[in-house]
Protein backbone atom coordinates (compact mmCIF):
# COMPACT_ATOMS: atom_id res chain seq x y z
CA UNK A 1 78.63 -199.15 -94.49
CA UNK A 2 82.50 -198.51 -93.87
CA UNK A 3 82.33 -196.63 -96.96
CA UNK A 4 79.62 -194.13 -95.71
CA UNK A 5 81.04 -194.12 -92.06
CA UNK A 6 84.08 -192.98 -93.46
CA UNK A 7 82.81 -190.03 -95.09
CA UNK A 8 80.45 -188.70 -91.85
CA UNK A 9 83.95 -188.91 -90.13
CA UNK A 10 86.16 -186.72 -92.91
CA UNK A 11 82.70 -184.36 -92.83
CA UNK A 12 82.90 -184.61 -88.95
CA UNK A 13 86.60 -183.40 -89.18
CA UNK A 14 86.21 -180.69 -91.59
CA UNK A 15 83.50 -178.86 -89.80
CA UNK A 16 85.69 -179.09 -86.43
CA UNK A 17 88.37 -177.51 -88.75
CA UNK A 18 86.04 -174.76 -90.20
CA UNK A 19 84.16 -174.23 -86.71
CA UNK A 20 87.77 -173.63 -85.08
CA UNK A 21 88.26 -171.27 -88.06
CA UNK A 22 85.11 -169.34 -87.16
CA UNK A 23 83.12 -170.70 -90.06
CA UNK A 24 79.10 -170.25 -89.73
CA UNK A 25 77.48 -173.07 -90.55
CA UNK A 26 77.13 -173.05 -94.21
CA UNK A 27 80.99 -172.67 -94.37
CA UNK A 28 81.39 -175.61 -92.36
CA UNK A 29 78.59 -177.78 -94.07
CA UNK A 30 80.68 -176.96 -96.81
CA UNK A 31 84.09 -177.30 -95.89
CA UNK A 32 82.54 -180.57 -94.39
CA UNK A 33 80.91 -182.15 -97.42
CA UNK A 34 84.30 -181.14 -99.52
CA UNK A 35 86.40 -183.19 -97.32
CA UNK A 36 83.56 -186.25 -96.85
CA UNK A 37 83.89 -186.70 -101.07
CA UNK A 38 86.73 -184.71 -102.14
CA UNK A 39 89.25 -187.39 -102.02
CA UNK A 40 86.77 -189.98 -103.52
CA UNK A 41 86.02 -187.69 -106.40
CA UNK A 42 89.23 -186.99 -107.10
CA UNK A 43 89.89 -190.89 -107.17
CA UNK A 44 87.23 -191.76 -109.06
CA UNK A 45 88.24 -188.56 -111.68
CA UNK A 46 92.05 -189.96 -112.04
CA UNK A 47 91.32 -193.61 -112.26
CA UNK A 48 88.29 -193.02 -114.82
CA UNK A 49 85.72 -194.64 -112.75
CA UNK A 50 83.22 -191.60 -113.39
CA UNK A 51 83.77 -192.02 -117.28
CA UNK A 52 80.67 -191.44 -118.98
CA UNK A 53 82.53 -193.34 -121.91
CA UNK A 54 82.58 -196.53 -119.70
CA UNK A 55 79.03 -196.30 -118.99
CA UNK A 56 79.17 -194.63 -115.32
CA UNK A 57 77.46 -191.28 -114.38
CA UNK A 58 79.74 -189.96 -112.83
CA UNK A 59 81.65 -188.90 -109.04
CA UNK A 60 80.34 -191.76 -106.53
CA UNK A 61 77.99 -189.05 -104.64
CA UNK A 62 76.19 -189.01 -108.08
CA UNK A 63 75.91 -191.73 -108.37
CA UNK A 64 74.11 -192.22 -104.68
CA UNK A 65 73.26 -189.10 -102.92
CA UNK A 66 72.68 -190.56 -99.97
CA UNK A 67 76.46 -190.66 -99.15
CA UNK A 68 76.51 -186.60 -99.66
CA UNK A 69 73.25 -186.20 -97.67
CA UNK A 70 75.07 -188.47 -94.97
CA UNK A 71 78.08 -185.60 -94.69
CA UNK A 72 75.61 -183.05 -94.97
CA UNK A 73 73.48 -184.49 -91.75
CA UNK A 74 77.36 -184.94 -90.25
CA UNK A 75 78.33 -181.57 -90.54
CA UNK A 76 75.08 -179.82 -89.24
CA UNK A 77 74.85 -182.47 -86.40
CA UNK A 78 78.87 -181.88 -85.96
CA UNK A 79 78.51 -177.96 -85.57
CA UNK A 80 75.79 -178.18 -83.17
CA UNK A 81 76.92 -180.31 -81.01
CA UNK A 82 81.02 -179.62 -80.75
CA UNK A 83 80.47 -176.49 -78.41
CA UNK A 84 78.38 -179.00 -76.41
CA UNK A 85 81.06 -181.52 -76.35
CA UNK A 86 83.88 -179.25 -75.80
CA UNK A 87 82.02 -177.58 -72.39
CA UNK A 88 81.67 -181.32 -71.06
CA UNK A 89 85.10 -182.22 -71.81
CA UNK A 90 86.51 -178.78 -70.61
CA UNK A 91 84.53 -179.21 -67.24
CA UNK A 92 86.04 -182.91 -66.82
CA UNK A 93 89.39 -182.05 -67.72
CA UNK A 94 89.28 -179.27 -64.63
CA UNK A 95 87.42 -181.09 -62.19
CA UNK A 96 88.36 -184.66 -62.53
CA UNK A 97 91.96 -184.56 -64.36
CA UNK A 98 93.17 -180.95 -62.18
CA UNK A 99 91.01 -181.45 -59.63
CA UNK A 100 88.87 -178.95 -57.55
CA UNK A 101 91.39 -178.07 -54.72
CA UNK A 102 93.85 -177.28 -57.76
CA UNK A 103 91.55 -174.68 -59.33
CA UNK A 104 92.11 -171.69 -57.02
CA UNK A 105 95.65 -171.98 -57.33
């Protein structure tokens, strides 16, 4: 579980990144997806885990797709709803952090 949390959060973060970039969204489903698994892949490349010689098939999102279909779902969800998220956090920081007798000033 930790495992497949972990990479919906990098795909989370790289589709902020490429959204703030001005990314559409198969940029950031992209640039998403390559920061859920790049880092595992890369492990898994340098330590010979994906060694085809040792009997495995390959990267870890090869080997279950599910974990590459769970930062693909993150990064669609993720660029859909950050404009959403940012408006409710924008409104709250003005009216509840500055306050509304601060805002004409």
């Amino acid at each position: 579980f930790l495992h497949f949390f972990g990479s919906a959060m990098f795909a989370v973060v790289g589709t902020q990144i490429a959204g703030d970039a001005g990314m559409n969204i198969v940029g950031c489903t992209l640039v998403g997806c390559i920061a859920a698994v790049g880092g595992g892949s890369l492990n898994n490349l340098l330590y010979g885990s994906s060694s085809t010689l040792l009997g495995r098939s390959g990267v870890f999102w090869v080997q279950t797709p599910s974990k590459l279909l769970g930062a693909i779902v993150a990064s669609v969800i993720t660029f859909y709803m950050w404009p959403h998220y940012c408006d409710i956090t924008s409104v709250h920081y003005l009216e509840d952090v500055i306050g509304k007798e601060n805002l004409n000033d």
